[in-house]
Protein backbone atom coordinates (compact mmCIF):
# COMPACT_ATOMS: atom_id res chain seq x y z
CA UNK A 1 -275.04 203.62 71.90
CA UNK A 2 -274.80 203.44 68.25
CA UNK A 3 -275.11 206.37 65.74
CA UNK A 4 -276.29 205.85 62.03
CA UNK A 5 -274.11 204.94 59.44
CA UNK A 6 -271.71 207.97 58.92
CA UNK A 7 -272.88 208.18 54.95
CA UNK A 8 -276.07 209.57 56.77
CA UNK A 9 -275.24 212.27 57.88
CA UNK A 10 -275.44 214.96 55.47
CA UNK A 11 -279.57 214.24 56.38
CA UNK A 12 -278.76 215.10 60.14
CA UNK A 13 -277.34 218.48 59.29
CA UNK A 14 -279.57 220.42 62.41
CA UNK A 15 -278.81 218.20 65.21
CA UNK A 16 -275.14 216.79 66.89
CA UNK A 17 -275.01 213.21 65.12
CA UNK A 18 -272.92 211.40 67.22
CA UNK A 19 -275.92 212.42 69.62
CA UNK A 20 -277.93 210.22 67.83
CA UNK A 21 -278.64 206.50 69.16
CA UNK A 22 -280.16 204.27 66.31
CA UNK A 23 -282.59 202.50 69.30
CA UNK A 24 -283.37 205.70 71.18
CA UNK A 25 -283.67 208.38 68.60
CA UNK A 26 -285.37 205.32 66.12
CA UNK A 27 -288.45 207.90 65.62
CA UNK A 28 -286.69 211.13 64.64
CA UNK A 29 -284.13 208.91 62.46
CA UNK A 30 -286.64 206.85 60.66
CA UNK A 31 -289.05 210.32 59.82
CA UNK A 32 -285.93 212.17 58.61
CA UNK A 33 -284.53 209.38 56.56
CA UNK A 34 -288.48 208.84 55.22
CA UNK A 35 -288.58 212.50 53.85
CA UNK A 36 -284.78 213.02 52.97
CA UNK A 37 -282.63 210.70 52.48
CA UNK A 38 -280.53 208.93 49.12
CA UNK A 39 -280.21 205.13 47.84
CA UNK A 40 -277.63 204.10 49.98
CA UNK A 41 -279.61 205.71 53.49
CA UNK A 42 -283.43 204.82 52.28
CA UNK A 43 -281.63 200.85 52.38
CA UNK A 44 -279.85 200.96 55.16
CA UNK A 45 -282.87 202.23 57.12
CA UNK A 46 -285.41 199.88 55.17
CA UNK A 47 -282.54 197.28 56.47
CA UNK A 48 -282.24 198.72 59.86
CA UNK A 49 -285.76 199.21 61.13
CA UNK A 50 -288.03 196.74 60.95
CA UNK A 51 -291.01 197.31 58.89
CA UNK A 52 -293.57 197.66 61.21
CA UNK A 53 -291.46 200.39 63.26
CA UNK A 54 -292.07 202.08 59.74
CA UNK A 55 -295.26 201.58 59.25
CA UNK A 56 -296.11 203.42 62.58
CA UNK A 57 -293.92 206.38 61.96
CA UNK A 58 -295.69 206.60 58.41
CA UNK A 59 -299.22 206.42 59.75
CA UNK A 60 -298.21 208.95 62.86
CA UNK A 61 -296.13 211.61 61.36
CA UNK A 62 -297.55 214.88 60.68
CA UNK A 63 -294.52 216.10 59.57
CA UNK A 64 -293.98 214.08 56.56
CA UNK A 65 -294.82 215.75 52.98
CA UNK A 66 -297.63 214.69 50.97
CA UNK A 67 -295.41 213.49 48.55
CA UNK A 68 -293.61 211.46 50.60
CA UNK A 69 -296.81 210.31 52.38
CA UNK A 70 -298.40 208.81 49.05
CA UNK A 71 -295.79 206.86 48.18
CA UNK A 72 -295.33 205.22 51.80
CA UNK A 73 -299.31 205.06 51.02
CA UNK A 74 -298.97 203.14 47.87
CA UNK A 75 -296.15 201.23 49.30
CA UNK A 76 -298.08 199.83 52.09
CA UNK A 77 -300.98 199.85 50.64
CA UNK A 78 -302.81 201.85 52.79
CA UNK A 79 -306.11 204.36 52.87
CA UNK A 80 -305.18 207.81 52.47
CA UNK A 81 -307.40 208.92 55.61
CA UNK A 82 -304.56 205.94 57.66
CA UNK A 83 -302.09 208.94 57.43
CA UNK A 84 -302.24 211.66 59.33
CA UNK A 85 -299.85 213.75 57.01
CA UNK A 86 -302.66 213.48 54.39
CA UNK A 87 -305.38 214.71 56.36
CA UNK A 88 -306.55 217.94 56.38
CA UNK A 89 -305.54 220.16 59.25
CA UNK A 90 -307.49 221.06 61.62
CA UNK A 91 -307.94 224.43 61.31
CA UNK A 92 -308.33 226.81 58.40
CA UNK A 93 -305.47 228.09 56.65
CA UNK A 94 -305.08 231.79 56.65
CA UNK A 95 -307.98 231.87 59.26
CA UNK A 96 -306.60 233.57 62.79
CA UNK A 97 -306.98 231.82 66.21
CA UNK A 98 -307.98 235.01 67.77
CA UNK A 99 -309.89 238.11 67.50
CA UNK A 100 -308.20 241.21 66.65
């Protein structure tokens, strides 16, 4: 098992990080490190993960901001409708799922 790079872990600071296994945890890492992260993390992980690994996680993640999601946009050089953090949601905000 190998955890990331100790300089990452003020980005970690809601889970154990010695927990964390690079290969297993890849996902979780590579979405956190996406959103928040500084120079020295963003190029370890661009270094790390290979780019298509990145590519998915960008295209998949709903949790990602739109911020962040436009540049990974513009950086692949995708279609905003490829990401589904830029899509709409599916329901209507402020609407309620029920009847009261």
């Amino acid at each position: 098992m190998s955890s990331p790079p100790e300089y990452t872990r003020p980005f970690f600071w809601d889970v154990d990080f010695h927990a964390l296994d690079t290969e297993a945890d890849q996902y979780f890492i590579v979405e956190r490190l996406l959103e928040h992260s500084d120079d020295r993390s963003f190029f370890w992980m661009l270094n790390h993960y290979n780019s298509q690994l990145l590519l998915k996680i960008v295209k998949n993640s709903r949790s990602l901001s739109r911020k962040t999601g436009l540049f990974w946009k513009s950086y692949f050089g995708l279609k905003e409708g490829d990401l589904k953090c830029l899509r709409q949601p599916s329901h209507r905000v402020g609407s309620k799922s029920w009847n009261v």
